[in-house]
Structures are given as structure tokens and as C-alpha cells.
Protein backbone atom coordinates (compact mmCIF):
# COMPACT_ATOMS: atom_id res chain seq x y z
CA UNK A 1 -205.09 71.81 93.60
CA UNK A 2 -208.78 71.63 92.30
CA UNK A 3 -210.08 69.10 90.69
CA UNK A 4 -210.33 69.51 87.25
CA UNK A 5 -212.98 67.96 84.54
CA UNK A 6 -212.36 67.59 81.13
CA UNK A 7 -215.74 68.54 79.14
CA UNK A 8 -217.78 65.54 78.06
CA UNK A 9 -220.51 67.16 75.56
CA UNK A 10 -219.10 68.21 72.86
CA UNK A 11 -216.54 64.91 73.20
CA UNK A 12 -219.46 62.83 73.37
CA UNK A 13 -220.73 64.05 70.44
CA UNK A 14 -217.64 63.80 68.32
CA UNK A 15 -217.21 59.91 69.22
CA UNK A 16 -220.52 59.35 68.15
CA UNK A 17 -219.80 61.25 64.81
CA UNK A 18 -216.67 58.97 64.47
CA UNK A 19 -218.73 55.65 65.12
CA UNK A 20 -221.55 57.11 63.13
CA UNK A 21 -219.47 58.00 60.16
CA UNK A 22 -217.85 54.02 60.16
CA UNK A 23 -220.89 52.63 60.66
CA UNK A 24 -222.21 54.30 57.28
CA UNK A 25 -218.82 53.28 55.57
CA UNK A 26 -218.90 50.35 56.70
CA UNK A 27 -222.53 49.94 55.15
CA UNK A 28 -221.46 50.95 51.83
CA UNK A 29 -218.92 48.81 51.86
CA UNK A 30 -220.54 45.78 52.36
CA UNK A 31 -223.90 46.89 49.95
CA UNK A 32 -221.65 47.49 46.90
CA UNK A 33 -219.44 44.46 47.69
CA UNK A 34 -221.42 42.13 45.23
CA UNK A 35 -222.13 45.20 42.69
CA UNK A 36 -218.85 45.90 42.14
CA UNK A 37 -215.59 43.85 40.53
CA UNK A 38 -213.05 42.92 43.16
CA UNK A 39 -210.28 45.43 42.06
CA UNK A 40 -213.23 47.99 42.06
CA UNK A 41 -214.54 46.94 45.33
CA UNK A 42 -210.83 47.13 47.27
CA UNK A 43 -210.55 50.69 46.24
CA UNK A 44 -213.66 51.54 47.35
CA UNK A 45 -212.87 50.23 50.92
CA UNK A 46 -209.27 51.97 50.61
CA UNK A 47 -211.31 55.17 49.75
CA UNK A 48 -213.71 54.47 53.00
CA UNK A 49 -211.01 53.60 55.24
CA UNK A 50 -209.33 57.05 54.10
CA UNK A 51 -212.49 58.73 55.10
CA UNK A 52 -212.77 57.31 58.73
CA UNK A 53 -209.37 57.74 59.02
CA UNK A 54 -209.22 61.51 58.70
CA UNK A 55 -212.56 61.75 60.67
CA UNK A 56 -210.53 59.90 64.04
CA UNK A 57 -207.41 62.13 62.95
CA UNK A 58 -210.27 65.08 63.70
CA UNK A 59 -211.43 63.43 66.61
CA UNK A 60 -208.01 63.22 68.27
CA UNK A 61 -206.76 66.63 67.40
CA UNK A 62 -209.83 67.61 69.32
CA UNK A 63 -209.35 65.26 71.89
CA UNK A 64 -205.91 67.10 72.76
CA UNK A 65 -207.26 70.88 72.60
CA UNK A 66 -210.10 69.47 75.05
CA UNK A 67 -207.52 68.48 77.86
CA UNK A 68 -205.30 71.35 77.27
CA UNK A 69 -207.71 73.73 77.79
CA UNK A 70 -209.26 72.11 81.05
CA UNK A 71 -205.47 72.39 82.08
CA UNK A 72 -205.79 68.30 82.36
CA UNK A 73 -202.22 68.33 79.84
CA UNK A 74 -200.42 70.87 78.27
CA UNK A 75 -198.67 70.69 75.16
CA UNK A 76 -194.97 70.77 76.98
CA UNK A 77 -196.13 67.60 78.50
CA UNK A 78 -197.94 65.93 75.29
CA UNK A 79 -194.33 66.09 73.46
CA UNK A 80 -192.37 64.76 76.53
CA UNK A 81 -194.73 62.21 76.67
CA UNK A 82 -194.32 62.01 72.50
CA UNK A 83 -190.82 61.46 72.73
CA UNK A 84 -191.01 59.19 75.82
CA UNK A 85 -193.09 56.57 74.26
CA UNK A 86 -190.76 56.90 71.00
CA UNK A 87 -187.58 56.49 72.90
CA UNK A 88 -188.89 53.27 74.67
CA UNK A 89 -190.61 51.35 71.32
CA UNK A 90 -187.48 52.39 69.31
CA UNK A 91 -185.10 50.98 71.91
CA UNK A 92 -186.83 48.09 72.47
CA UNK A 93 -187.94 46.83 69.12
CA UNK A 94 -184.68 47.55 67.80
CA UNK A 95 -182.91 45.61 70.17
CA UNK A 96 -185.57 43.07 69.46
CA UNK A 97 -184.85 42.74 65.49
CA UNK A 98 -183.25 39.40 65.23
CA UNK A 99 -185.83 37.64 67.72
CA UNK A 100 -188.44 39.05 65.03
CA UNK A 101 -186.37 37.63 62.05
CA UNK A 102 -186.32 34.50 63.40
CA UNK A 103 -190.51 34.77 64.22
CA UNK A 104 -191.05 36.16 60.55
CA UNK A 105 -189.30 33.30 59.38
CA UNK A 106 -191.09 30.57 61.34
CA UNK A 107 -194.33 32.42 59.87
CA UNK A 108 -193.54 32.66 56.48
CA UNK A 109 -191.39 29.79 55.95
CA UNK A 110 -192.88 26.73 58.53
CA UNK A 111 -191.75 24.14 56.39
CA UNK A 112 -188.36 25.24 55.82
CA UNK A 113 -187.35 25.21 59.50
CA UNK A 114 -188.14 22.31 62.49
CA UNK A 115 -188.13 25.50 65.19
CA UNK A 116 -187.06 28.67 66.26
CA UNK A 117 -183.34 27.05 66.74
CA UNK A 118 -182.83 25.46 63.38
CA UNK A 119 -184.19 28.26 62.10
CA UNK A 120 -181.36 30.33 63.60
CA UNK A 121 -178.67 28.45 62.92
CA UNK A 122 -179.73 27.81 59.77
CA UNK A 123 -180.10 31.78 58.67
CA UNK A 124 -176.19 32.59 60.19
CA UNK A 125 -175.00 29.57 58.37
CA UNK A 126 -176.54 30.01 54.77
CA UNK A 127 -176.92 33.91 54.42
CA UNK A 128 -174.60 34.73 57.19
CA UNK A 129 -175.49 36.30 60.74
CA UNK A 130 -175.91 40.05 59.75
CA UNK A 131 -179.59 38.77 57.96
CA UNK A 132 -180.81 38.76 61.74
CA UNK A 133 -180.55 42.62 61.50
CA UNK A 134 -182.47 42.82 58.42
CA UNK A 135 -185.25 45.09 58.60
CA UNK A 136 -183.98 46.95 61.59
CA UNK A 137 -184.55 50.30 59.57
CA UNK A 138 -188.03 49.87 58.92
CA UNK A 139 -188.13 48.46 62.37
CA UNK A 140 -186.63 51.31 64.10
CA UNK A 141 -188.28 54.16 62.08
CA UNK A 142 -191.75 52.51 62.67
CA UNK A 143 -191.96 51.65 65.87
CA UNK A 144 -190.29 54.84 67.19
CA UNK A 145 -193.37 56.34 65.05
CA UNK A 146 -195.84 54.26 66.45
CA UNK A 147 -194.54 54.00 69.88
CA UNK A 148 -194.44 57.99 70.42
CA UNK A 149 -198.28 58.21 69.07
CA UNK A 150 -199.30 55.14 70.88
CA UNK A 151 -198.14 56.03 74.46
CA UNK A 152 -199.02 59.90 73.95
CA UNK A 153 -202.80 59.26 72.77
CA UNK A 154 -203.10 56.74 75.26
CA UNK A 155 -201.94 59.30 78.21
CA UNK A 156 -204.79 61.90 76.24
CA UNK A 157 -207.77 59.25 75.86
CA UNK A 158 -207.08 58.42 79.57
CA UNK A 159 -207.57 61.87 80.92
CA UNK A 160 -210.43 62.81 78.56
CA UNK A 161 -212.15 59.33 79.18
CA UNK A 162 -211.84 59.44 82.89
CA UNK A 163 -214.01 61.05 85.65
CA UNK A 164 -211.09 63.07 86.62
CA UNK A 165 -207.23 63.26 85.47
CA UNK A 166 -206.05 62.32 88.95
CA UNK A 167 -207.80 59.08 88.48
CA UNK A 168 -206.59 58.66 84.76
CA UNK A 169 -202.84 59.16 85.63
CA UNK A 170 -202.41 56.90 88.69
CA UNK A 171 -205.33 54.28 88.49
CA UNK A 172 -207.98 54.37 85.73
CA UNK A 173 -210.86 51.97 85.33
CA UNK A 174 -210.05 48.78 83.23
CA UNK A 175 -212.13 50.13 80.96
CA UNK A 176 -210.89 53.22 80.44
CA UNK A 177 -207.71 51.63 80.00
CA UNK A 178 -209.18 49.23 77.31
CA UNK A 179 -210.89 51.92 75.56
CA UNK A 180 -208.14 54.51 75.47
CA UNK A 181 -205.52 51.67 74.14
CA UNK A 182 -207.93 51.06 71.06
CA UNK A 183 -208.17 54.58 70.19
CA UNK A 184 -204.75 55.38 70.59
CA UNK A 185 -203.83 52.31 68.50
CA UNK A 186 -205.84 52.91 65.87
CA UNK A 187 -204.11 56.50 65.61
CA UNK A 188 -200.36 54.90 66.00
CA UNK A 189 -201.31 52.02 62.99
CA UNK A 190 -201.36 54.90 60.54
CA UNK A 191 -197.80 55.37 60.99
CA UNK A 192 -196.69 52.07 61.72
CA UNK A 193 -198.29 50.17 58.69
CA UNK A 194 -196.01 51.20 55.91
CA UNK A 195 -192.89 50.50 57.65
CA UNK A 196 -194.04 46.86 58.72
CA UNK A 197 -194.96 46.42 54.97
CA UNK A 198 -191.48 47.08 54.40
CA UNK A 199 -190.01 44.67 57.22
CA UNK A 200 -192.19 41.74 56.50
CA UNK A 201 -191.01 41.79 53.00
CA UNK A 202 -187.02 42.87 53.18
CA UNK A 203 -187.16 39.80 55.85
CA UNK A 204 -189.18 37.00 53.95
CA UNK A 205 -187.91 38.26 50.16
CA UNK A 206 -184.07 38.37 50.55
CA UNK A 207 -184.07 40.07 46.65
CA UNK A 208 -186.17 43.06 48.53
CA UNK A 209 -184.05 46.07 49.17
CA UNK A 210 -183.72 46.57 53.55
CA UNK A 211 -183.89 50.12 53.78
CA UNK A 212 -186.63 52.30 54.15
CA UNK A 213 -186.53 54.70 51.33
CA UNK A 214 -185.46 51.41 48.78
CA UNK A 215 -188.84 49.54 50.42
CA UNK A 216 -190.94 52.01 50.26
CA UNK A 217 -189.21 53.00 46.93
CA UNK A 218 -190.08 49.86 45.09
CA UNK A 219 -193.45 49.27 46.86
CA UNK A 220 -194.92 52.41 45.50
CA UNK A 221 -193.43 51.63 41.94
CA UNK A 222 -194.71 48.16 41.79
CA UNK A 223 -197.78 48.08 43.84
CA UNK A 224 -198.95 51.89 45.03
CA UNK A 225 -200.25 53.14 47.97
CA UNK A 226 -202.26 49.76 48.18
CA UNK A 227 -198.79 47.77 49.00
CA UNK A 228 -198.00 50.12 51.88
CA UNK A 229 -201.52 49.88 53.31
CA UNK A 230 -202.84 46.43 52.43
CA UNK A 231 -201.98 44.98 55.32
CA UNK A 232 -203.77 47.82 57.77
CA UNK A 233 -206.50 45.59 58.54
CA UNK A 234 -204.76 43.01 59.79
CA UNK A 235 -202.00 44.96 61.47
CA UNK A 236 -205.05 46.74 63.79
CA UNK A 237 -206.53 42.85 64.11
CA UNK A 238 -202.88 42.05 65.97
CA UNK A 239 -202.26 45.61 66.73
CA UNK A 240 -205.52 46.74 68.54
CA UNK A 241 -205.84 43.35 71.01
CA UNK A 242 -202.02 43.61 71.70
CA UNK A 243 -202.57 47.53 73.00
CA UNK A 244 -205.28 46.86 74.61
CA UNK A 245 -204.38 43.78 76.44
CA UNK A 246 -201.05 45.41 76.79
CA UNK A 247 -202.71 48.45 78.70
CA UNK A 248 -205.24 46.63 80.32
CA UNK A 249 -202.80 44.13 81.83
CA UNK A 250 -200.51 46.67 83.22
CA UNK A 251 -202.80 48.65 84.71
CA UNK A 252 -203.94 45.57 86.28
CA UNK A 253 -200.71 44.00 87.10
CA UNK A 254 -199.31 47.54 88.26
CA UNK A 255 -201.73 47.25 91.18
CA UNK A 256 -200.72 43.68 92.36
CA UNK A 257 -196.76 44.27 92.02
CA UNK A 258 -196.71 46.98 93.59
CA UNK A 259 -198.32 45.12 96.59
CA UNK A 260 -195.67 42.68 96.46
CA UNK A 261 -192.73 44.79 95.55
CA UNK A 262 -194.39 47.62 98.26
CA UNK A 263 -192.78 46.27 101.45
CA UNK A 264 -189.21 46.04 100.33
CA UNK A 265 -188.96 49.44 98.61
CA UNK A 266 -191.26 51.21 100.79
CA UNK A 267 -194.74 53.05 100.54
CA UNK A 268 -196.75 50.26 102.08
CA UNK A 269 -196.63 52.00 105.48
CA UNK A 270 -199.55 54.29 104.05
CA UNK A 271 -197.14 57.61 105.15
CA UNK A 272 -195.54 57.86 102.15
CA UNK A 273 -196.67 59.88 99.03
CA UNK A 274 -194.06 58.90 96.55
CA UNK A 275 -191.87 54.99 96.12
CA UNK A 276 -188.05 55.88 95.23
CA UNK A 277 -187.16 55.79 91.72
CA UNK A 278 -185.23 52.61 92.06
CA UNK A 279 -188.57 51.00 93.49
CA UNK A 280 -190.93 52.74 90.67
CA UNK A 281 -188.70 50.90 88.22
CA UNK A 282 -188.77 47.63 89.54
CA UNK A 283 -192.50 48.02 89.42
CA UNK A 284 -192.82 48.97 86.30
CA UNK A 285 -190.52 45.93 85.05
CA UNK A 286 -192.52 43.78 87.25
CA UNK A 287 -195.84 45.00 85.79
CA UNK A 288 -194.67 44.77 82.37
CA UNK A 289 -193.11 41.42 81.70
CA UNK A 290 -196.76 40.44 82.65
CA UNK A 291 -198.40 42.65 80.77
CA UNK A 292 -196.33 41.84 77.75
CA UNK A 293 -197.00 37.68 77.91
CA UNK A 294 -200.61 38.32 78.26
CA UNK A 295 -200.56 41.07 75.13
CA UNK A 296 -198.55 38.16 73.05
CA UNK A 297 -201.27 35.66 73.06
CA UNK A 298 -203.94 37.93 72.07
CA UNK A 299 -202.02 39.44 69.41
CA UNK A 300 -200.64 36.53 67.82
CA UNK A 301 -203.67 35.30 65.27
CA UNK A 302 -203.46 38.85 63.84
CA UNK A 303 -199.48 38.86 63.92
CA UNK A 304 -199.69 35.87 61.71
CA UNK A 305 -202.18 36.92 59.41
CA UNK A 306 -200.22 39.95 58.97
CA UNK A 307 -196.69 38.39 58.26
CA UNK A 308 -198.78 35.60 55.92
CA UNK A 309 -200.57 38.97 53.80
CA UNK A 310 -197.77 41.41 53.29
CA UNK A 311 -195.14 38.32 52.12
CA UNK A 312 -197.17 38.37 48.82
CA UNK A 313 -197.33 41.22 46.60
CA UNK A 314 -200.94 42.08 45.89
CA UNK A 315 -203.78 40.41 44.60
CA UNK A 316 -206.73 42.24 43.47
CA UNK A 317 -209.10 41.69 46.37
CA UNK A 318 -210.54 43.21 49.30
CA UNK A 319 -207.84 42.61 52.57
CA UNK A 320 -211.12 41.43 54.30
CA UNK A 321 -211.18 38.73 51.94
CA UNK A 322 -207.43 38.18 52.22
CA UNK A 323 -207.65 37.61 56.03
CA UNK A 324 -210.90 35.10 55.27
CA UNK A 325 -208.24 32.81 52.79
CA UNK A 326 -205.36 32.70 55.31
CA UNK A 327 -207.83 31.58 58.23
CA UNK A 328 -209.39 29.04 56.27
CA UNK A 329 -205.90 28.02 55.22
CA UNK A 330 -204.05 27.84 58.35
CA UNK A 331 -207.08 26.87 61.04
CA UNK A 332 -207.10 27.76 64.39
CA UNK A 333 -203.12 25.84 65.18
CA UNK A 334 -201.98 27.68 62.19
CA UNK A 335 -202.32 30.80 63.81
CA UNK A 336 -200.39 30.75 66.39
CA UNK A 337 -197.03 29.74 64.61
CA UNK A 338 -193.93 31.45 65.77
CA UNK A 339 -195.81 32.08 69.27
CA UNK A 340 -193.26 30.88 71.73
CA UNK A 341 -190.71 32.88 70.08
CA UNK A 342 -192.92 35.77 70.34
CA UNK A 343 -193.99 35.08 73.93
CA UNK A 344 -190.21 36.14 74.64
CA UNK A 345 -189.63 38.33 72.80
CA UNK A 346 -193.04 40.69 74.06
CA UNK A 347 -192.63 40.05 77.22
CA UNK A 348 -188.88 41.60 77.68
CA UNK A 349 -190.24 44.17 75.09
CA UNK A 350 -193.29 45.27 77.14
CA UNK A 351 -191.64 44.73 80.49
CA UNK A 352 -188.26 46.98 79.00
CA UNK A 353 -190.93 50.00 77.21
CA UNK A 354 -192.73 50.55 80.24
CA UNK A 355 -189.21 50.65 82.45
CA UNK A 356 -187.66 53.19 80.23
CA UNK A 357 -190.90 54.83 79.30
CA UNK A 358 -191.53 55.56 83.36
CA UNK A 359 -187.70 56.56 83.68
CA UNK A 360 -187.62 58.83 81.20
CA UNK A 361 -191.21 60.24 82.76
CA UNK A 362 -189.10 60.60 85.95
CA UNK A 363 -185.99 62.56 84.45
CA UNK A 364 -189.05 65.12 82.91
CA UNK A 365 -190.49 65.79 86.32
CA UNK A 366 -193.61 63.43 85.72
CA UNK A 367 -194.51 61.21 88.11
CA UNK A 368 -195.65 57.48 87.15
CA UNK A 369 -198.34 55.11 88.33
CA UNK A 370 -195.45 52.95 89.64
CA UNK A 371 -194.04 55.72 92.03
CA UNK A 372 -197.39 56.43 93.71
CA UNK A 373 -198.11 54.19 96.86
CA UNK A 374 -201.23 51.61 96.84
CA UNK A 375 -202.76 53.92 99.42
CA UNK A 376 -202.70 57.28 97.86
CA UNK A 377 -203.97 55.62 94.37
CA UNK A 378 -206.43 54.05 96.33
CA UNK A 379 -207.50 57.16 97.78
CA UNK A 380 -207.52 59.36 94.32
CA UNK A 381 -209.82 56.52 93.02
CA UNK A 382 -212.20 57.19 95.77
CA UNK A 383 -211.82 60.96 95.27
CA UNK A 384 -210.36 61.71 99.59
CA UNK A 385 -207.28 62.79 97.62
CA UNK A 386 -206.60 65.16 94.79
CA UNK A 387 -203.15 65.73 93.27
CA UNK A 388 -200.38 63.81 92.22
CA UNK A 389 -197.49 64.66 89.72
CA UNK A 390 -197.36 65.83 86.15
């Protein structure tokens, strides 16, 4: 098979439109900020944010016809890959849902409970034990959303970011990794930030219907498109450093399990072009719990903010200036409230996406990062070898 390159040009160019184009928003933004009332100055940022937003949306679609026609990914593989990274954040987040009760609580409600026990018991006993499921709808519908973009865009920013696809699918650069994560997250956020509008609130306001057409329902009633989307900026504050570090940190991690795990399941002997599926999965467990403590800490300021912004309905200012209040509020400990319970929860989350994420990439004929032996990644990343799976 010969290598093949994904044209940079014309994808240069785009990017730079992208930044360009927020840049300029951005600049407007901040030069009518003290011309402007507050309630006229938030929808002028909505309206900017709208803009950028369907220039990236541009920018990806591109992004996707640029790999498929250098034969880097075709489309058969972009929706396994779709419903792959669904499967795996539906599954896991949903399985997840009264771990994220409890955290919501401790975030919202810190005086009310002395820890992530109390808090527990004291849920089941006063509004009985099926209020740990509450949410899962908007849980389950989001994340399978935002999973299946997520995973998908990050597989296309890897291949169109890299020097070749070989090297994107088994071992990319760290920062190809980190820069492929962002963009992909800032697609998948789109999706995922009307549906966490509607958890944070069914879960903090027990008077707030719990499924998804009720939420969204009564948000758009009472408060507009502005109550589904007025916590986007700090959902990609705890959204964007989770991905990243999440990506970042397997990619990383993948490359020291596997030279621990290598030895027992085979492929360290430098003969072997593919590790069994049993060993692949252990790998990608391995690589994943890791990943998924280090994403945690990152992510948790902006997880905060986020639970702290949506558990109010609106006020009539910019969510810039929202996020300034609830810093100054909280300080630096404040923050991280809720974090052990989260450091759990991630971590079994991460470490259980990538494991069923890579399986189901297995049952599709794809071959993972885990299944590839140290010494043929090694080799791709050098260029001696082409080829690898799907």
C-alpha cells in the first residue's frame, strides 16, 4: 500500500479562515461590550458565537471530503466510527448517572450535604432511590450525541493533521492528538450543550420535568434558545481540557501499557504484526483508566462552573461575565467541589469508552492502536513501515 497524503493547502487555508473569522468576532465582541446594555450585549455574542459556529461546521464538512478523497477514510468507515464512539459514551455515561447525581448535588448543594456519602444516603432516604436516575434521558441522548461526533472528528482531525494516516491511526504526535481533541470537541459541544442544560436542572430543581422533550419543552418557553445554550462557554471550558487531556493522555499512556502489558499477551518479540483481541482490550482499559484520572482534574474548574451556571435560570448578562461571578465567588478550592467523586467516576468512564470503543472497532474490521505491537508503531512513526488496518 502507498502512502497516502491528505492535501494541506487548501486545509491550511480554511483553519486560518476559521481563526481569522473568531478573531474578528471576538473583536467585536469585546469593542461593543461597554456600548451596548447587557441584555443587548449577550445577544450580540450569541449572534457571534452562531457565526463561528457555522464557519467550523464548514470547516469540518471540508475536513471529511479532504480525507475521503485522498482515500485516508471513507464514508463506510466515518459512520462505523460515528456509531462506535456513540455506543461507548452512551453506555458509559448512562451507566454512570447516579455517580453524576450525587456530583451535581455536591456542586449545587455543598452546604446541604457533609460528602459524597451523606449525600447519597440522604437523596434514597428523602426523595427515594430512583432520583439517582434522574436525568438519565438527557444523559443518554447527549452523550450518545456527543460521544459519536467527538470520537469520529477526532479519528478525521487526526488523519488530516498528521504527516501521514498510518502515523495518525497507530501513533500520532502529542500534538496532533491535542489539537485534533479541541477541534473535535468543539464540534461534539454543539450537540451536547442542550441536553446538559436539561440534566443540570431536572437534577438540582426536583419541580423540573426529567425528560428530554418536557426540559427542553419548558426551557424554550421560559427562557429561549439562550437557556439551552447559556452554558456553552463553560461546557467547552470543562469540555475542551477534558478531550484534550483525555486524548492526549491515552495516546501517551497507550504507549507505556502496552510495554507493560506487551510481554504477557504477546507482540513484544518484534515478529508479530497484530496483539490478540483479548490483549488489545486490556490495553485499552489499561490506557484509559489513566487517561480518564488525568482528564478529571483538568476538567473539573469548568465542570463546576458549568453545574453552578445552568442551576439558575437566566440573568441578563454575557456567560463571560457569568463565569467571572462564580470564580470570584467560589476561589480557587471552590472549584474543585465534587472532584473525588468525579475522579471515579471518569476514570471507569474513560477507561470503559475506550474498551468498548476499540471492541466495537474490532467487530467492524478496524484495527486499533492497542492491537498494533510497540515495534511496528514504532516503525510507522519513523516511516520503514507503511500499512496497518482500517
Amino acid at each position: 500500500m502507498d502512502r497516502v497524503e491528505v492535501p494541506r493547502s487548501s486545509r491550511d487555508i480554511r483553519f486560518l479562515h476559521v481563526f481569522g473569522i473568531a478573531v474578528v468576532c471576538a473583536g467585536i465582541g469585546l469593542g461593543a461590550k461597554k456600548r451596548l446594555n447587557k441584555v443587548a450585549s449577550a445577544r450580540l455574542w450569541n449572534g457571534l458565537l452562531g457565526v463561528v459556529g457555522l464557519t467550523f461546521g464548514v470547516f469540518c464538512y471540508h475536513g471529511i471530503a479532504d480525507a475521503a478523497e485522498a482515500g485516508a477514510l471513507r464514508w463506510k468507515l466515518f459512520f462505523q466510527l460515528f456509531l462506535a464512539g456513540g455506543m461507548c459514551a452512551f453506555l458509559t455515561h448512562a451507566a454512570c448517572t447516579p455517580i453524576d447525581v450525587v456530583k451535581t448535588r455536591l456542586q449545587t448543594q455543598s452546604q446541604k450535604y457533609s460528602g459524597a456519602l451523606d449525600a447519597i444516603r440522604s437523596i434514597v432516604k428523602d426523595e427515594g432511590p430512583q432520583t439517582l436516575l434522574k436525568g438519565l434521558g438527557a444523559t443518554a441522548t447527549g452523550y450518545f450525541l456527543h460521544g459519536a461526533f467527538k470520537y469520529s472528528f477526532y479519528e478525521v482531525f487526526k488523519v488530516t493533521l498528521a504527516e501521514s494516516p498510518e502515523v495518525a491511526k497507530m501513533k500520532p504526535p502529542l500534538g496532533v492528538a491535542a489539537l485534533g481533541g479541541f477541534l473535535a470537541e468543539c464540534v461534539a459541544c454543539i450537540l451536547l450543550c442542550p441536553m446538559e442544560a436539561i440534566r443540570i436542572r431536572s437534577v438540582s430543581d426536583p419541580t423540573f420535568p426529567s425528560s428530554v422533550a418536557g426540559g427542553l419543552q419548558l426551557l424554550l418557553k421560559s427562557e429561549g434558545m439562550n437557556g439551552l445554550y447559556k452554558g456553552l462557554p463553560s461546557l467547552l471550558l470543562r469540555q475542551v481540557p477534558y478531550t484534550v487531556g483525555q486524548f492526549v493522555s491515552f495516546e501517551f499512556t497507550l504507549v507505556l501499557v502496552k510495554l507493560l502489558v506487551e510481554p504477557l499477551v504477546g507482540g513484544a518479540d518484534g515478529k508479530t504484526e497484530s496483539i490478540t483481541g483479548t490483549g488489545a482490550m486490556v490495553i485499552s482499559l489499561g490506557a484509559g483508566l489513566l487517561a480518564g484520572a488525568m482528564a478529571s482534574v483538568v476538567s473539573q474548574p469548568g465542570d463546576t462552573i458549568l453545574s453552578k451556571i445552568n442551576q439558575e435560570e437566566s440573568e441578563e448578562q454575557s456567560a463571560f461575565a457569568n463565569i467571572k461571578n462564580i470564580v470570584l465567588k467560589l476561589g480557587i478550592s471552590g472549584l474543585f467541589l465534587g472532584l473525588g467523586t468525579r475522579l471515579v467516576q471518569v476514570s471507569f468512564m474513560i477507561g470503559g469508552q475506550f474498551l468498548i470503543y476499540d471492541s466495537i472497532k474490532l467487530m467492524c474490521g478496524i484495527q486499533p492502536a492497542s492491537a498494533v505491537p510497540s515495534t511496528v508503531a514504532n516503525a510507522i512513526a519513523k516511516g520503514t513501515v507503511v500499512g496497518g488496518g482500517d
